[in-house]
C-alpha atoms as a PDB file:
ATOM      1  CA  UNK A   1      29.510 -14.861 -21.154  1.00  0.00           C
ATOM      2  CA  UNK A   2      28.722 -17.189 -24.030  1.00  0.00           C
ATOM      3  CA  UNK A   3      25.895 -14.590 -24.955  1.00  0.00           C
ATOM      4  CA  UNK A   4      27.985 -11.709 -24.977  1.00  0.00           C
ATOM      5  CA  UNK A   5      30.512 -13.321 -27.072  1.00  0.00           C
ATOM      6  CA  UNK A   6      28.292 -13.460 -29.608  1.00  0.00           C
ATOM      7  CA  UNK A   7      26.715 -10.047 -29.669  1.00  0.00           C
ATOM      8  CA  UNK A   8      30.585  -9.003 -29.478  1.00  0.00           C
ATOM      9  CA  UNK A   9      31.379 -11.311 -32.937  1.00  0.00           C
ATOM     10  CA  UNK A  10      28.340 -10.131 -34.664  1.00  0.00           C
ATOM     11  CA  UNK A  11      28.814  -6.242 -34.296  1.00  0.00           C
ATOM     12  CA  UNK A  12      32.579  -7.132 -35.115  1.00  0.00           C
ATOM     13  CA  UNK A  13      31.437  -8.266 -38.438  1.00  0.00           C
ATOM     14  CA  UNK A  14      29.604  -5.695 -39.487  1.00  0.00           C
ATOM     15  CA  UNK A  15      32.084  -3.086 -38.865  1.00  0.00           C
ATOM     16  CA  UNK A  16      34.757  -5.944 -40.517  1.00  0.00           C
ATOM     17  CA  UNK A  17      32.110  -5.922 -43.291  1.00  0.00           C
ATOM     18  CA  UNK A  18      30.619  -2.168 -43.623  1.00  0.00           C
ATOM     19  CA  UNK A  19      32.229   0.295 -46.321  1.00  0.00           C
ATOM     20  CA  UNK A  20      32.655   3.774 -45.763  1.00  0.00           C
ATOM     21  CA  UNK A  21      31.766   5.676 -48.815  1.00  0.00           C
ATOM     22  CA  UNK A  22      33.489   9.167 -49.627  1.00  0.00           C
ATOM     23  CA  UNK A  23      33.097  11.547 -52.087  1.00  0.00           C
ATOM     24  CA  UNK A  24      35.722  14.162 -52.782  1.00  0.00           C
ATOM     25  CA  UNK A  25      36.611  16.485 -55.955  1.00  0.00           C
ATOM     26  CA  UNK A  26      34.523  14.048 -57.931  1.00  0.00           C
ATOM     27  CA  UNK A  27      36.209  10.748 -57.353  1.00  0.00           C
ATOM     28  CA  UNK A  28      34.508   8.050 -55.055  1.00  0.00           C
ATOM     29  CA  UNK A  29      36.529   6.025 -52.615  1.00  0.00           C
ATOM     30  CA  UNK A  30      35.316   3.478 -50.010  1.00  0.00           C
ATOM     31  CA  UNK A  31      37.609   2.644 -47.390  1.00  0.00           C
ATOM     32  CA  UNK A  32      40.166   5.283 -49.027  1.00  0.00           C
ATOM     33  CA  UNK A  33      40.470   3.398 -52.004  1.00  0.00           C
ATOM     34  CA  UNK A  34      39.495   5.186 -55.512  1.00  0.00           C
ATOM     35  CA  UNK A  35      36.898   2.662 -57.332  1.00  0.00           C
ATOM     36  CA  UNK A  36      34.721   5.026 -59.614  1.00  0.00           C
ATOM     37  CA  UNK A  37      34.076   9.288 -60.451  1.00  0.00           C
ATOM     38  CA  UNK A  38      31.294  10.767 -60.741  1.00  0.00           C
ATOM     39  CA  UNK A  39      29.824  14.160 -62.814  1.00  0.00           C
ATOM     40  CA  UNK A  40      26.600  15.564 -62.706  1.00  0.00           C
ATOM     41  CA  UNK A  41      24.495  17.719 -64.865  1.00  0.00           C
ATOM     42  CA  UNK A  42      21.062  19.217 -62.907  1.00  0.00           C
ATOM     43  CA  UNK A  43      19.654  16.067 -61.341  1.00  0.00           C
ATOM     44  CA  UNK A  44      22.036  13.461 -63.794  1.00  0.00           C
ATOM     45  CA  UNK A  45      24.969  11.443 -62.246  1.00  0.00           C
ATOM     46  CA  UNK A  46      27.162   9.917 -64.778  1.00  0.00           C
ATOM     47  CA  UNK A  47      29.453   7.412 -63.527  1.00  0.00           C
ATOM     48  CA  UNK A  48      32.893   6.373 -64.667  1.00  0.00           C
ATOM     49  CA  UNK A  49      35.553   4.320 -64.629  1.00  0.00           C
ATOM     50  CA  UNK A  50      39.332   5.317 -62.978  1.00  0.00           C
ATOM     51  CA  UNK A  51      40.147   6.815 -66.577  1.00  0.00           C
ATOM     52  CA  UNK A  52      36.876   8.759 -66.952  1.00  0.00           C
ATOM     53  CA  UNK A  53      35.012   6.530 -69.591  1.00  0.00           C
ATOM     54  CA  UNK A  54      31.654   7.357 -68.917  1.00  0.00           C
ATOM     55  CA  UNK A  55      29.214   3.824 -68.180  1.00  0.00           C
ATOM     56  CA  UNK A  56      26.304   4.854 -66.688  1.00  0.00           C
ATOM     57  CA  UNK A  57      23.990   7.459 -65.506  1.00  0.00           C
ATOM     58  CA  UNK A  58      21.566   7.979 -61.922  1.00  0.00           C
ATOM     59  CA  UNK A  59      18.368  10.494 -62.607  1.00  0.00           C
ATOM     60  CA  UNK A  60      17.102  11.615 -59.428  1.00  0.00           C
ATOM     61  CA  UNK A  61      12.973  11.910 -59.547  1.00  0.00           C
ATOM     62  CA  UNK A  62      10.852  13.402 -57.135  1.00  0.00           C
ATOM     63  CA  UNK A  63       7.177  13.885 -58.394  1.00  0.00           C
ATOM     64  CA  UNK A  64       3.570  14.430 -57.224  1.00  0.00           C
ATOM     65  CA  UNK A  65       1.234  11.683 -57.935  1.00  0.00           C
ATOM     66  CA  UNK A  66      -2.225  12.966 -56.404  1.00  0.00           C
ATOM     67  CA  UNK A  67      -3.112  15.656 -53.634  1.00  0.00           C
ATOM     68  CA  UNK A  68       0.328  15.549 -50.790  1.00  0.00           C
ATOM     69  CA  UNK A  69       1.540  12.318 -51.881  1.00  0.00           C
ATOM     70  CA  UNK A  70       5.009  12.030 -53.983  1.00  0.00           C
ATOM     71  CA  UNK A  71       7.330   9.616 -54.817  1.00  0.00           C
ATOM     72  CA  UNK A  72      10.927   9.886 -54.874  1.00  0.00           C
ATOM     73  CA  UNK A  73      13.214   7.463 -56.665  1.00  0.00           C
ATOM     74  CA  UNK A  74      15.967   7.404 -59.336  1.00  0.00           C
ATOM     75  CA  UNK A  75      16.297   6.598 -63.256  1.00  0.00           C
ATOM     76  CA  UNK A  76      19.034   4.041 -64.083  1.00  0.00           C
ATOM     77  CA  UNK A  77      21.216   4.132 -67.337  1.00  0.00           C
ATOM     78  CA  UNK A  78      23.630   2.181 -69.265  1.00  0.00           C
ATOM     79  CA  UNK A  79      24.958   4.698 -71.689  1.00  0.00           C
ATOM     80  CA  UNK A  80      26.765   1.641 -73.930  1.00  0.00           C
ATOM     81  CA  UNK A  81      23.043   0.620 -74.157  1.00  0.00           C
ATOM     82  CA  UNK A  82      20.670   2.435 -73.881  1.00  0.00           C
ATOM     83  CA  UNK A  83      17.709   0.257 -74.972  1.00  0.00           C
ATOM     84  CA  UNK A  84      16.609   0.183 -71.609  1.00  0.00           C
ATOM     85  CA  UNK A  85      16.305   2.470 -68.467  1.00  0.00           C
ATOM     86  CA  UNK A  86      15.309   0.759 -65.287  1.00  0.00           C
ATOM     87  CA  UNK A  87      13.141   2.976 -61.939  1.00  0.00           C
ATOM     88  CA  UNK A  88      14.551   1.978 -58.773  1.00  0.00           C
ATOM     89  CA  UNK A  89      14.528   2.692 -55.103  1.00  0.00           C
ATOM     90  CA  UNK A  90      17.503   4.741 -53.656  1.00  0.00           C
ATOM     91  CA  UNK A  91      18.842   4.776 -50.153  1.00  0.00           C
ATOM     92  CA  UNK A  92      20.895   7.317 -48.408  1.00  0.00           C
ATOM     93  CA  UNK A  93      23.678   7.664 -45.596  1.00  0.00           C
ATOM     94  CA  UNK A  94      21.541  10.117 -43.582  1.00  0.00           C
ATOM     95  CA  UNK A  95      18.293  12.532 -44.152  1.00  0.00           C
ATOM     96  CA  UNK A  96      20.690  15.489 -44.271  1.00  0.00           C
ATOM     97  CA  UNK A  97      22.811  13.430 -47.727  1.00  0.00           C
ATOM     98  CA  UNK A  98      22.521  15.329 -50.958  1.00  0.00           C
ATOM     99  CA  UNK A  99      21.826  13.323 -53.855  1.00  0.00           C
ATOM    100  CA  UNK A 100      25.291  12.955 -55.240  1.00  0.00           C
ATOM    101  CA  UNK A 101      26.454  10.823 -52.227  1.00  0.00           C
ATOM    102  CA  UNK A 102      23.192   9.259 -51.958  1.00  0.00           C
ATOM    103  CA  UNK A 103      23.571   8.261 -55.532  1.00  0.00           C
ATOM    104  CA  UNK A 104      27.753   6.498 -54.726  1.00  0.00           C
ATOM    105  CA  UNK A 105      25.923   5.212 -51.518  1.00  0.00           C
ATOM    106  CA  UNK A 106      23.006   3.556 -53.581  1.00  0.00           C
ATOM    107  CA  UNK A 107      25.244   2.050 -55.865  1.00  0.00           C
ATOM    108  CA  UNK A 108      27.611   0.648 -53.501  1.00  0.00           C
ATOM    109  CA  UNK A 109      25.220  -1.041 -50.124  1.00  0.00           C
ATOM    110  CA  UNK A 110      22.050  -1.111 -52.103  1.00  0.00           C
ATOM    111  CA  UNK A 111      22.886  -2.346 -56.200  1.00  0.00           C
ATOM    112  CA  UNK A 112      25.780  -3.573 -56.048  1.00  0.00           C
ATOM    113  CA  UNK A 113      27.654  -2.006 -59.060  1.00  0.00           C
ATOM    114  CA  UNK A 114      30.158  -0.590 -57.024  1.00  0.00           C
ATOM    115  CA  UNK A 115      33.283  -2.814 -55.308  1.00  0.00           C
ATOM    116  CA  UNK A 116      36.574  -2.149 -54.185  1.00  0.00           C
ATOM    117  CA  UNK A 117      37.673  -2.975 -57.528  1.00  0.00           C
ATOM    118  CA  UNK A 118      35.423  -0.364 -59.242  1.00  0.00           C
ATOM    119  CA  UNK A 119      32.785  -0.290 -61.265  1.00  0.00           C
ATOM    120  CA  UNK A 120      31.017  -4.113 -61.474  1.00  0.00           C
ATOM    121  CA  UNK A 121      29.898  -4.024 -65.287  1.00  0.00           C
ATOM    122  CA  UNK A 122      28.516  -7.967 -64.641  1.00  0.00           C
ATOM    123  CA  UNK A 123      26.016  -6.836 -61.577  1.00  0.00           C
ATOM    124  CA  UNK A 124      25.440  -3.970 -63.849  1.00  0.00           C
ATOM    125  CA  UNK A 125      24.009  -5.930 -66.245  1.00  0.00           C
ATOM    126  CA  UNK A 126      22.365  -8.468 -64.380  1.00  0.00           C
ATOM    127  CA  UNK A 127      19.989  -5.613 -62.630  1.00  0.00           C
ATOM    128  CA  UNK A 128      18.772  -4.709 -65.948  1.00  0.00           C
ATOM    129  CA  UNK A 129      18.127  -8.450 -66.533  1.00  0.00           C
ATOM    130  CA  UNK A 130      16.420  -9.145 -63.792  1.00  0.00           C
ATOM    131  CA  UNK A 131      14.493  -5.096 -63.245  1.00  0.00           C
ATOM    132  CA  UNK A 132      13.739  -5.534 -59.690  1.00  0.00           C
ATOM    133  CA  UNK A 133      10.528  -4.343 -58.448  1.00  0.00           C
ATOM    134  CA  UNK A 134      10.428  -1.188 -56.450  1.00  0.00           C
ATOM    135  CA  UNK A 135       8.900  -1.568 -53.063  1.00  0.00           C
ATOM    136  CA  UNK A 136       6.166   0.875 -52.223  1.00  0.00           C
ATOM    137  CA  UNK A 137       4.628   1.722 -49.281  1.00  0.00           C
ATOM    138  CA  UNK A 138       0.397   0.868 -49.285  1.00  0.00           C
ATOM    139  CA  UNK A 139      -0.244   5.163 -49.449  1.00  0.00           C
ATOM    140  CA  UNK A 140       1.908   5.424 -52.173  1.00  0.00           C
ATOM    141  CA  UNK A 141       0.154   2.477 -53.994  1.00  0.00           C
ATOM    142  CA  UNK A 142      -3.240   3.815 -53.381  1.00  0.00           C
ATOM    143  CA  UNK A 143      -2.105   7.343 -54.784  1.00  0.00           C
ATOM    144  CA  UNK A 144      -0.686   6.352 -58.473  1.00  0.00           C
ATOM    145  CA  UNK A 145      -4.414   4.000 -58.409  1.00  0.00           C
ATOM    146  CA  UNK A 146      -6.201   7.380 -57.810  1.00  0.00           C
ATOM    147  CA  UNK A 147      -4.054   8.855 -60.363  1.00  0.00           C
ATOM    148  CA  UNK A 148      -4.467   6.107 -62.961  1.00  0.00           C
ATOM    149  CA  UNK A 149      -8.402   6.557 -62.263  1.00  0.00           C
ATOM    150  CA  UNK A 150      -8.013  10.276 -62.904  1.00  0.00           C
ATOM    151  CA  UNK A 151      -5.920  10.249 -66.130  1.00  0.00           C
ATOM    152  CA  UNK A 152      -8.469   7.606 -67.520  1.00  0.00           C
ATOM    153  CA  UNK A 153     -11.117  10.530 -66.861  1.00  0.00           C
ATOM    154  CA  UNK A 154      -9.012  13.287 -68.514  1.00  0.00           C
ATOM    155  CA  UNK A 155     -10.624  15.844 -66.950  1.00  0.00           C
ATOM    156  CA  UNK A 156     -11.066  19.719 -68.077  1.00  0.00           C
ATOM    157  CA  UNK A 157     -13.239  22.685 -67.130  1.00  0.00           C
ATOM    158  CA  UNK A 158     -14.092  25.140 -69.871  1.00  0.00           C
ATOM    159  CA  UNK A 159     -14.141  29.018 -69.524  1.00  0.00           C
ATOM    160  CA  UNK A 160     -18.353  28.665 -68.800  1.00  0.00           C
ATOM    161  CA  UNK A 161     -17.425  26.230 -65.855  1.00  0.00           C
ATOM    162  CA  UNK A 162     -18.375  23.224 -67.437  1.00  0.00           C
ATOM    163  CA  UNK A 163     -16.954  19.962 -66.635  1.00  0.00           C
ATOM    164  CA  UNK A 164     -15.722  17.625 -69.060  1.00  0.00           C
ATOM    165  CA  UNK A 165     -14.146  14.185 -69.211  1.00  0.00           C
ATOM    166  CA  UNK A 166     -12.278  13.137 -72.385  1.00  0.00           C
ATOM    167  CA  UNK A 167     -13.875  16.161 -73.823  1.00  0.00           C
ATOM    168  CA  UNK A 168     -17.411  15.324 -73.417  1.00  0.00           C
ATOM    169  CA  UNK A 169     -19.463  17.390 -70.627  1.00  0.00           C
ATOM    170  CA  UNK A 170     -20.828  15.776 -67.168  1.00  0.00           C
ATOM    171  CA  UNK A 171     -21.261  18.540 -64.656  1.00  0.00           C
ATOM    172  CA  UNK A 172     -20.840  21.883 -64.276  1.00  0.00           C
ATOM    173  CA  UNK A 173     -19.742  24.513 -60.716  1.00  0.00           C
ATOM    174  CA  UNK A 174     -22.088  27.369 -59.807  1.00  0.00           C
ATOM    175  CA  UNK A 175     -21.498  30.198 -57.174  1.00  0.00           C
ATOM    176  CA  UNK A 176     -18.519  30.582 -59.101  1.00  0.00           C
ATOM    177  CA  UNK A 177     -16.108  33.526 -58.020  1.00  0.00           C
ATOM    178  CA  UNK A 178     -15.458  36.539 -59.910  1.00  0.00           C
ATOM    179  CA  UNK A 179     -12.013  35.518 -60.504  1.00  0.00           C
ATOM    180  CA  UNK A 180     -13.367  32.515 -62.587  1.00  0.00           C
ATOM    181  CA  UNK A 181     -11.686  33.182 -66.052  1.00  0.00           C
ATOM    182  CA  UNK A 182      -9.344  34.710 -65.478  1.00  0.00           C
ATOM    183  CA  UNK A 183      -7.243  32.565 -63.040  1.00  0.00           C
ATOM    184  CA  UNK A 184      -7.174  28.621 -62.716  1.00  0.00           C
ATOM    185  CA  UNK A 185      -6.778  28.512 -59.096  1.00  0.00           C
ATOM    186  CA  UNK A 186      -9.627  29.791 -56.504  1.00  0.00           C
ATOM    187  CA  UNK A 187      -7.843  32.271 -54.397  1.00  0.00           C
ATOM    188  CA  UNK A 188     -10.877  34.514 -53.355  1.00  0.00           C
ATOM    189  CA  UNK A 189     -12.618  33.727 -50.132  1.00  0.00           C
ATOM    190  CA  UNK A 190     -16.439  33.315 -50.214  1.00  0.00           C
ATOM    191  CA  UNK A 191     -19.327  33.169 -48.035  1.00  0.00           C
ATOM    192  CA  UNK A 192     -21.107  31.541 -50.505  1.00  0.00           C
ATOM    193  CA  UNK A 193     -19.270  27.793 -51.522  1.00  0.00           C
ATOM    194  CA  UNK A 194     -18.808  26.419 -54.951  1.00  0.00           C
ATOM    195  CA  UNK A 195     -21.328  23.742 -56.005  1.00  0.00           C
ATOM    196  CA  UNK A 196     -20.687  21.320 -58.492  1.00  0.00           C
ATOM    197  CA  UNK A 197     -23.843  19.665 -60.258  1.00  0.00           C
ATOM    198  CA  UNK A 198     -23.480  16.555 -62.687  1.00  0.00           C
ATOM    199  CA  UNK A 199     -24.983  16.754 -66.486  1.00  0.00           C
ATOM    200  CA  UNK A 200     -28.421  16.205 -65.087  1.00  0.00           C
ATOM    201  CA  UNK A 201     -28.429  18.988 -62.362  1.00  0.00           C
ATOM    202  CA  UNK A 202     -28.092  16.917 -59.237  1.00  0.00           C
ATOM    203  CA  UNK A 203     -26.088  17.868 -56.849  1.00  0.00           C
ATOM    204  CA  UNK A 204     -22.703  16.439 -56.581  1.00  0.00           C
ATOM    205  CA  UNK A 205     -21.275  18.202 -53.558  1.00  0.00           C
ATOM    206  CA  UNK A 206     -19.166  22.001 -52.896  1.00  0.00           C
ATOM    207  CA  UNK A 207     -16.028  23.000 -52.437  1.00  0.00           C
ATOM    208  CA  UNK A 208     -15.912  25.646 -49.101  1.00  0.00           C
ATOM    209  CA  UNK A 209     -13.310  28.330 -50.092  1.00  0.00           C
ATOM    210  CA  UNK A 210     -12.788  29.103 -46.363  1.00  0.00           C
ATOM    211  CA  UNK A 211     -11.595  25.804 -45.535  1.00  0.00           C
ATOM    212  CA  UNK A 212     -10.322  25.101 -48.687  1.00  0.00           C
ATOM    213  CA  UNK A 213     -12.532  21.768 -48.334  1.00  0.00           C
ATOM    214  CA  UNK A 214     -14.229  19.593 -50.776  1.00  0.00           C
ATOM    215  CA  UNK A 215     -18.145  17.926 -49.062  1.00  0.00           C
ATOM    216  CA  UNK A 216     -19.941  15.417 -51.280  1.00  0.00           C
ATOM    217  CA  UNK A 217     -23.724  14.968 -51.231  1.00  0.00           C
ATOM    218  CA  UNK A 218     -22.768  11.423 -49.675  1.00  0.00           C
ATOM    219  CA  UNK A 219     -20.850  13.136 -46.631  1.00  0.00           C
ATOM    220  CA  UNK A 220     -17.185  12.880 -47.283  1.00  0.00           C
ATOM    221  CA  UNK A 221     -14.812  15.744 -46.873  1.00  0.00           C
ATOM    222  CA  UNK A 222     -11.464  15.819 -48.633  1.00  0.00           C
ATOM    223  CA  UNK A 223      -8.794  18.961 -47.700  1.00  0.00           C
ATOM    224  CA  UNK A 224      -6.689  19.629 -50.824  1.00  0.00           C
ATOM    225  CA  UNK A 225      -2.771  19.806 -50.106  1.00  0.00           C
ATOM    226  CA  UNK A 226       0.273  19.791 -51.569  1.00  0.00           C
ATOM    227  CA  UNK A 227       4.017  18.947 -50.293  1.00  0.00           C
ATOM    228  CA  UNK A 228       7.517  21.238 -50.747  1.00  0.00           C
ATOM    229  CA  UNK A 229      10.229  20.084 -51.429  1.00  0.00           C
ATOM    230  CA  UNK A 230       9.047  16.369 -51.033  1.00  0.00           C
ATOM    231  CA  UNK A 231       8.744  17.084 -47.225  1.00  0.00           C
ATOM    232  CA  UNK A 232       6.661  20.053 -45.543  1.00  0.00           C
ATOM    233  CA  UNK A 233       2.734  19.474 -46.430  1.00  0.00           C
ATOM    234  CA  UNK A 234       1.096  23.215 -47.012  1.00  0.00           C
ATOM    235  CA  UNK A 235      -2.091  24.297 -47.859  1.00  0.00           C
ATOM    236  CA  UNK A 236      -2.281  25.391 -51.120  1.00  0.00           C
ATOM    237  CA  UNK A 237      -5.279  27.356 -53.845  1.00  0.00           C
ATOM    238  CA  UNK A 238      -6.586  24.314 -55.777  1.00  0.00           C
ATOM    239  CA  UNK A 239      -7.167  24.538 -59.507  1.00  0.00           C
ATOM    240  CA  UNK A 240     -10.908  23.951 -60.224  1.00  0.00           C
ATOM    241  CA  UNK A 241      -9.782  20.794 -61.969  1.00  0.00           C
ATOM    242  CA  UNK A 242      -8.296  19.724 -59.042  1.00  0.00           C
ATOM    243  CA  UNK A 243     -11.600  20.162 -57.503  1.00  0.00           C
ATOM    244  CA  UNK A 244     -13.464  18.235 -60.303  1.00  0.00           C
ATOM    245  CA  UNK A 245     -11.135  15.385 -60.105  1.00  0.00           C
ATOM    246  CA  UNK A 246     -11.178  14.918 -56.451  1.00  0.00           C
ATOM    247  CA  UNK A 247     -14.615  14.835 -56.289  1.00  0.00           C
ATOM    248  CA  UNK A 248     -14.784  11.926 -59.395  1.00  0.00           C
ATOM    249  CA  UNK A 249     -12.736  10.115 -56.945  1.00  0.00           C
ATOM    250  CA  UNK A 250     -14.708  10.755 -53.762  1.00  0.00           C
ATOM    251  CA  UNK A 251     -17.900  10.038 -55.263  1.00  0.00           C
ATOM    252  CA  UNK A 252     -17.627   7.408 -58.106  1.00  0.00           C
ATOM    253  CA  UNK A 253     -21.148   7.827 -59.729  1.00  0.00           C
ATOM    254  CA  UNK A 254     -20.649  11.542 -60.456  1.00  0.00           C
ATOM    255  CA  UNK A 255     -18.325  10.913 -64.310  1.00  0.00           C
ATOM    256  CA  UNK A 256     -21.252   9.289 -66.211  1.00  0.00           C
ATOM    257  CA  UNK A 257     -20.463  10.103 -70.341  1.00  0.00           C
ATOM    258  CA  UNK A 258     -22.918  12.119 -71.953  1.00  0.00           C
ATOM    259  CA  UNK A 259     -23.226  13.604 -75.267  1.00  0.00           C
ATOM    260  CA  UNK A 260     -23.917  16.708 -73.956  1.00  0.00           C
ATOM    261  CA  UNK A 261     -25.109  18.645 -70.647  1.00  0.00           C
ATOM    262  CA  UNK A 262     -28.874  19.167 -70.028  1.00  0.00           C
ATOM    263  CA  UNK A 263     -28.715  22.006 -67.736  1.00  0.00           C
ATOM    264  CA  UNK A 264     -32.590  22.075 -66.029  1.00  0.00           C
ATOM    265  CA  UNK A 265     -33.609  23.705 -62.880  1.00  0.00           C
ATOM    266  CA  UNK A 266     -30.678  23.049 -60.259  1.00  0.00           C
ATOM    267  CA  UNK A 267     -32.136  20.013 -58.223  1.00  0.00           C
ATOM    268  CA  UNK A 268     -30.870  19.690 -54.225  1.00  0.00           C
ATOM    269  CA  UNK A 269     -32.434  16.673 -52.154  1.00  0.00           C
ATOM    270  CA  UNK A 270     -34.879  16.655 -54.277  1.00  0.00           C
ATOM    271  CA  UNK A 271     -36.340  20.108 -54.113  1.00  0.00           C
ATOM    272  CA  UNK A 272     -36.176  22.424 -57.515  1.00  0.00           C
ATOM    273  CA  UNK A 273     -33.709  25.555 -56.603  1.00  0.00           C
END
């Protein structure tokens, strides 16, 4: 009895203490009451007081960082200062909320910036103080690591399929399609894959247009995807950068700066080709 007395006091309190947040014709109520409106612009929400004085702004983001990963968060913005804008998680009512409510429903359970009374200008201020941390998950961490490693690279490919990083050649593709040229992504289908060779001719590993797989010399395979809409992962027709970059990644001896490529006879295990 004792026991259910308790579960029956704790889910009283957080009904007692949960806020419904509404929406409607631009003004933002929770528990019926008006606190704060709201106006958007693309992906913008601008915030505002009762008599429409406009204090601050949410940026929805929604990016790739590296092969299917993205990350999804939102841009905050004090528009009577503006020295500072501040990335931070966002939360929403349900998978099926659009952004605008996720945006009230952010600022009211998650921040803090919106009470019953309206919009908290103190709290407001405080979270730029103190910039919390975002909290990301370990595959998002890993992915903006691979795609610090690959902007340090600065990768290219030139219109003779050489490879270069930070404009200095280290490898070069052969078997390359007849498309090459004239489009950046491989679309054709070959029986014949896609080698890629460092600046000394050795053989780095292919890329099988069939499969639309990447194999290093070492072994490893890598699929290249990408992600709509933040959500569904498709297969897509990589760019031969793409290619290039991945395989910096998969095999970490491959980038090695040279002044300029020495292309020999094509070497493979050993044995001249």
């Amino acid at each position: 009895m004792k026991k259910n007395l308790i579960i029956m006091f704790t889910i009283l309190g957080f009904l007692l203490h949960a806020q419904t947040v509404k929406i409607k014709r631009g003004i933002v109520t929770l528990e019926g009451v008006h606190v704060a409106k709201i106006s958007n612009k693309s992906n913008v929400y601008t915030f505002m007081d009762l008599k429409e004085n406009p204090i601050y702004t949410v940026e929805f983001v929604d990016k790739s960082i590296v092969d299917s990963v993205r990350d999804s968060y939102i841009k905050l913005n004090r528009i009577y200062n503006k020295d500072k804008t501040i990335e931070l998680d966002y939360i929403s009512p349900s998978a099926f909320s659009g952004e605008e409510k996720s945006a009230a429903y952010t600022c009211v359970k998650s921040l803090k910036i919106i009470d019953d009374r309206g919009i908290n200008i103190k709290n407001l201020d405080d979270l730029f103080k103190n910039n919390p941390k975002r909290k990301l998950d370990t595959k998002t961490k890993d992915a903006y690591t691979t795609r610090s490693k690959i902007d340090k690279l600065n990768i290219t490919v030139n219109n003779v399929g050489e490879i270069l990083s930070n404009g200095k050649p280290v490898g070069y593709f052969t078997n390359l399609p007849v498309s090459f040229g004239s489009e950046d992504t491989i679309t054709d289908k070959t029986f014949v894959d896609i080698e890629i060779y460092d600046a000394n001719s050795k053989y780095i590993g292919r890329y099988i247009t069939t499969t639309k797989q990447i194999k290093t010399a070492g072994g490893k395979t890598f699929t290249l995807y990408r992600e709509m809409s933040g959500r569904a992962s498709i297969l897509k027709f990589p760019t031969y950068k793409a290619i290039a970059e991945r395989m910096a990644i998969l095999d970490p001896n491959f980038i090695k700066i040279q002044e300029k490529v020495i292309v020999g006879e094509i070497k493979r295990d050993g044995v001249e080709k």
